[in-house]
Protein backbone atom coordinates (compact mmCIF):
# COMPACT_ATOMS: atom_id res chain seq x y z
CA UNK A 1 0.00 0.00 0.00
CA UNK A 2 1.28 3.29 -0.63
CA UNK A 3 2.43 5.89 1.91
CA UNK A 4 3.05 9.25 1.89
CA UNK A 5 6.37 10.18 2.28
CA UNK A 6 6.95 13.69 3.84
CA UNK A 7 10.34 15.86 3.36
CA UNK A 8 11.63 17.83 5.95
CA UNK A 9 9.24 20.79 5.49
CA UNK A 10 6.62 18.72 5.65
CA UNK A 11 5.77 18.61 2.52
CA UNK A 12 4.02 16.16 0.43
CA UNK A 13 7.72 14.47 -1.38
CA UNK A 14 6.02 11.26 -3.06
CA UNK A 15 4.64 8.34 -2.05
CA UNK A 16 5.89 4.90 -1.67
CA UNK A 17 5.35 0.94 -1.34
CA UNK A 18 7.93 -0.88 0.54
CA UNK A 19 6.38 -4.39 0.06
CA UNK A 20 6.57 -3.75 -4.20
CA UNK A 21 9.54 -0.96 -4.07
CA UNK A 22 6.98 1.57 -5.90
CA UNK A 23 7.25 4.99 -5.97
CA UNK A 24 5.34 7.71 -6.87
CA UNK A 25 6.15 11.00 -7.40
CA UNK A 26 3.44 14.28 -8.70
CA UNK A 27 5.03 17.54 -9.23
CA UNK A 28 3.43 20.76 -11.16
CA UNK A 29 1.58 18.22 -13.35
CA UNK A 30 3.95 15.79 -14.02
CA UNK A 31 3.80 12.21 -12.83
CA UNK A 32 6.56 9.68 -12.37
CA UNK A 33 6.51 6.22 -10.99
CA UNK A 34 9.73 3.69 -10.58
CA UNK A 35 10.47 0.39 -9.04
CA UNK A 36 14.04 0.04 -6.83
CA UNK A 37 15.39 -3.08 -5.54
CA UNK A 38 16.24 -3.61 -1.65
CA UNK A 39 19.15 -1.66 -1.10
CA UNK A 40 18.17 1.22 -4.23
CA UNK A 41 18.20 4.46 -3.50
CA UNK A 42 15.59 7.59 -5.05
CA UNK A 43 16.48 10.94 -4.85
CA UNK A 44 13.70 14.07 -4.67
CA UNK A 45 15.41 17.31 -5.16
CA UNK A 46 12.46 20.30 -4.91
CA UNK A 47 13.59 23.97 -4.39
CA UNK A 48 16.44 23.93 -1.96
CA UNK A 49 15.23 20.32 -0.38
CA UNK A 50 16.69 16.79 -0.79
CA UNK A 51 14.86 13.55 0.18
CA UNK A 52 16.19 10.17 -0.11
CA UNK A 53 14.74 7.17 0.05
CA UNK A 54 16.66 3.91 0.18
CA UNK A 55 14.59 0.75 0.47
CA UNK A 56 16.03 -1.51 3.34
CA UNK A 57 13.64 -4.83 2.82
CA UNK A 58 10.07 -5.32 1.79
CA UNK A 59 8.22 -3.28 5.01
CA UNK A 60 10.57 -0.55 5.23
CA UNK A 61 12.28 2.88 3.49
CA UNK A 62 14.71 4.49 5.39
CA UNK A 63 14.09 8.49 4.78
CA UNK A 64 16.61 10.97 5.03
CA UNK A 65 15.74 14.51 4.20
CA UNK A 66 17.37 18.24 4.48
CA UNK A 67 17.90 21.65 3.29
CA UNK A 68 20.82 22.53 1.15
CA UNK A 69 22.82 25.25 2.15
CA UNK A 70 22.67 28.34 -0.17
């Protein structure tokens, strides 16, 4: 089941399925969706935000997200 997946503004980054490695991902009207593999990593860069999501096994993402420095 998809979650959402928040950055560290709290904003709305994507949403994700650990069990299938889905991701989705709804920007300004455009729409992408991948798969990763355990251990794959997908990077969300918006404004001056990073999020990163690496799958560790089939229930869980590990999320890291921050601000880049200007």
């Amino acid at each position: 089941m998809l979650e959402r997946v928040n950055d560290c503004k709290n904003r709305c980054a994507c949403f994700a399925d650990a069990a299938t490695g889905l991701i989705e991902h709804e920007w300004k009207k455009v729409r992408t969706k991948t798969r990763i593999p355990i251990g794959g990593e997908y990077w969300i860069e918006r404004d001056a935000t990073v999020t990163i999501l690496r799958r560790i096994s089939t229930e869980k993402f590990e999320i890291t997200s921050y601000e880049i420095a200007a």
